[in-house]
C-alpha atoms as a PDB file:
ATOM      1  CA  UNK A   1     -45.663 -25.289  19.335  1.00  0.00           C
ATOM      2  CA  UNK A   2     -48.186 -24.338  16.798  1.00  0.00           C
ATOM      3  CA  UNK A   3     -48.463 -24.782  13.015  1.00  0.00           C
ATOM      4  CA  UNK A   4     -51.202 -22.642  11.075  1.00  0.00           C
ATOM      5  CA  UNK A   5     -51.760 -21.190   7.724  1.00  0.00           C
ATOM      6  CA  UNK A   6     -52.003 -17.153   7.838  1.00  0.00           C
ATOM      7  CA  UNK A   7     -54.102 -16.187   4.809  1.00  0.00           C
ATOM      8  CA  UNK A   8     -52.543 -13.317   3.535  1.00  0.00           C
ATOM      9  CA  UNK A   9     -49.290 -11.743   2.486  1.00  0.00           C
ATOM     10  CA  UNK A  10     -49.842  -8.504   5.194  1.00  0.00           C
ATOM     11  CA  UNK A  11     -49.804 -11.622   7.874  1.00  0.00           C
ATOM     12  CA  UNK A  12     -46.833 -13.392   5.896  1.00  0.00           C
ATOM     13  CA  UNK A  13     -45.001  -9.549   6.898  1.00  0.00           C
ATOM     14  CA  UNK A  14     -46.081  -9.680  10.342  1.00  0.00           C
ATOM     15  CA  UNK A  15     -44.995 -13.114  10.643  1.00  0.00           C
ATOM     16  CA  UNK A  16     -41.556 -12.431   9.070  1.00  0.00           C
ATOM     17  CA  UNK A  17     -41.169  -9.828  11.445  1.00  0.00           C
ATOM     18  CA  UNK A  18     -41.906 -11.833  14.695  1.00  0.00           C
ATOM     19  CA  UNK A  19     -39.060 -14.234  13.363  1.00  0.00           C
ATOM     20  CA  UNK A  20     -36.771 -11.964  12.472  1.00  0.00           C
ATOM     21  CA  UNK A  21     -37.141  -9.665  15.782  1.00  0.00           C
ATOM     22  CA  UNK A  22     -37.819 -12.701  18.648  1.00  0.00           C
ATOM     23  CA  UNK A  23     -41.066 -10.745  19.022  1.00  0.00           C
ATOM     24  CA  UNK A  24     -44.564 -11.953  20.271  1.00  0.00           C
ATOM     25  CA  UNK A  25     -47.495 -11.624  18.397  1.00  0.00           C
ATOM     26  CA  UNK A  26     -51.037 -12.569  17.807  1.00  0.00           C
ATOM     27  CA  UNK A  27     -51.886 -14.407  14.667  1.00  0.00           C
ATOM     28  CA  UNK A  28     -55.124 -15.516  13.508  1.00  0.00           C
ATOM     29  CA  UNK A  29     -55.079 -18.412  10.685  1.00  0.00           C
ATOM     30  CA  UNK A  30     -56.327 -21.828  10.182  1.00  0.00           C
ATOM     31  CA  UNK A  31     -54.577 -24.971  11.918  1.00  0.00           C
ATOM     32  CA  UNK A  32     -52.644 -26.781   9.603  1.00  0.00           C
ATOM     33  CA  UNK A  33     -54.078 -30.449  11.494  1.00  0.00           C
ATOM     34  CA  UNK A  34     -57.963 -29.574  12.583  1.00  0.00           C
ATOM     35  CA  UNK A  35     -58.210 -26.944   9.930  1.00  0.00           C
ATOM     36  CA  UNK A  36     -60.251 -24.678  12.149  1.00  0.00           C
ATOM     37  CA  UNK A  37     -59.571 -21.520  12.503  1.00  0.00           C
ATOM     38  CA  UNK A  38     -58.115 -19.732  15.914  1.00  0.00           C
ATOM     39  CA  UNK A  39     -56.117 -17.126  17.313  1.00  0.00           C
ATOM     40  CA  UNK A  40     -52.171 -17.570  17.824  1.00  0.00           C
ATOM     41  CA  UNK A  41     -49.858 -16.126  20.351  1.00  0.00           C
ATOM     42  CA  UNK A  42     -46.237 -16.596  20.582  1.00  0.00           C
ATOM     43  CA  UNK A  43     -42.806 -15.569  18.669  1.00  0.00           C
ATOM     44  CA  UNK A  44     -42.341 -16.741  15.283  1.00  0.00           C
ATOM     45  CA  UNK A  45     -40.036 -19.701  14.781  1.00  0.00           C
ATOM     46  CA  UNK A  46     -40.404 -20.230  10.685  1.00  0.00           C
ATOM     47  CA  UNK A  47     -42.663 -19.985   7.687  1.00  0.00           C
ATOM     48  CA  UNK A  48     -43.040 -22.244   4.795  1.00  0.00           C
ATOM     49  CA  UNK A  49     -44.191 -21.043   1.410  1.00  0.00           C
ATOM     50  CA  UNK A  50     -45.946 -23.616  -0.593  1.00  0.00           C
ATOM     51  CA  UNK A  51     -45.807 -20.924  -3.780  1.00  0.00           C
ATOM     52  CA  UNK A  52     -48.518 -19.294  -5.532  1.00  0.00           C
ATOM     53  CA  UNK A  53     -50.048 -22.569  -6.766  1.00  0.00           C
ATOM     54  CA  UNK A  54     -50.683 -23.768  -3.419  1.00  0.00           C
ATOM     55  CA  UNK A  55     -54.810 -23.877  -2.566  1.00  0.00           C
ATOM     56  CA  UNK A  56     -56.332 -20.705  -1.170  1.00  0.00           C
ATOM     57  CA  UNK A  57     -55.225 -20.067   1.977  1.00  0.00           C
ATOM     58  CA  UNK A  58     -52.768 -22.433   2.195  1.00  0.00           C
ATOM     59  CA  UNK A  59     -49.542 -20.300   0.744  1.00  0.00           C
ATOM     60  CA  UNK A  60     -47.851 -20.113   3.915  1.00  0.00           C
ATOM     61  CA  UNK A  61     -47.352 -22.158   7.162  1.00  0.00           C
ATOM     62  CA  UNK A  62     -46.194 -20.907  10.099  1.00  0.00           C
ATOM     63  CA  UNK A  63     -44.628 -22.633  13.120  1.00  0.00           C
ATOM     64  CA  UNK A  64     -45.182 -20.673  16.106  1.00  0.00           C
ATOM     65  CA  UNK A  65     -43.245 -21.153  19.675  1.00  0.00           C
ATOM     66  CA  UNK A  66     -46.186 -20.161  21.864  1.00  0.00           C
ATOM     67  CA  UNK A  67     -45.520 -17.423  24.000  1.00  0.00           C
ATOM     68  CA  UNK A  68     -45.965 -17.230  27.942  1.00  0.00           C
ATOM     69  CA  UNK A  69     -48.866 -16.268  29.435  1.00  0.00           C
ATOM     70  CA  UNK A  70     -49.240 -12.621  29.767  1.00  0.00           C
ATOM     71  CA  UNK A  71     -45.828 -12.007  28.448  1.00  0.00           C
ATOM     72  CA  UNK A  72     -43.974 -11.561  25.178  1.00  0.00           C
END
């Protein structure tokens, strides 16, 4: 399991859509513990909104169930 910030609202969407659909997807954000940035794979299991006063880049957190190798 992975938790990230995605840094816009399009990604927010696509995120909302992995959730809502059990579908795979690749994500790129910034990890909400090392605060690097990276690519994420895997079906979206929730996303937090921290509101429009939250720091830049830092809206919305995502926890990801990552998914299989080579699979959705």
């Amino acid at each position: 399991m992975n938790q990230f910030f995605v840094p816009d609202s399009t990604s927010k969407q696509r995120c909302d859509v992995s959730r809502n659909n059990g579908v795979a997807d690749t994500f790129s954000g910034v990890d909400a513990i090392r605060e690097n940035v990276g690519m994420y794979r895997g079906v979206v299991q929730s996303v937090e909104e921290f509101g429009p006063d939250a720091p830049q880049g830092r809206r919305w957190r995502v926890t990801l169930r990552a998914a299989p190798w080579g699979g959705a």
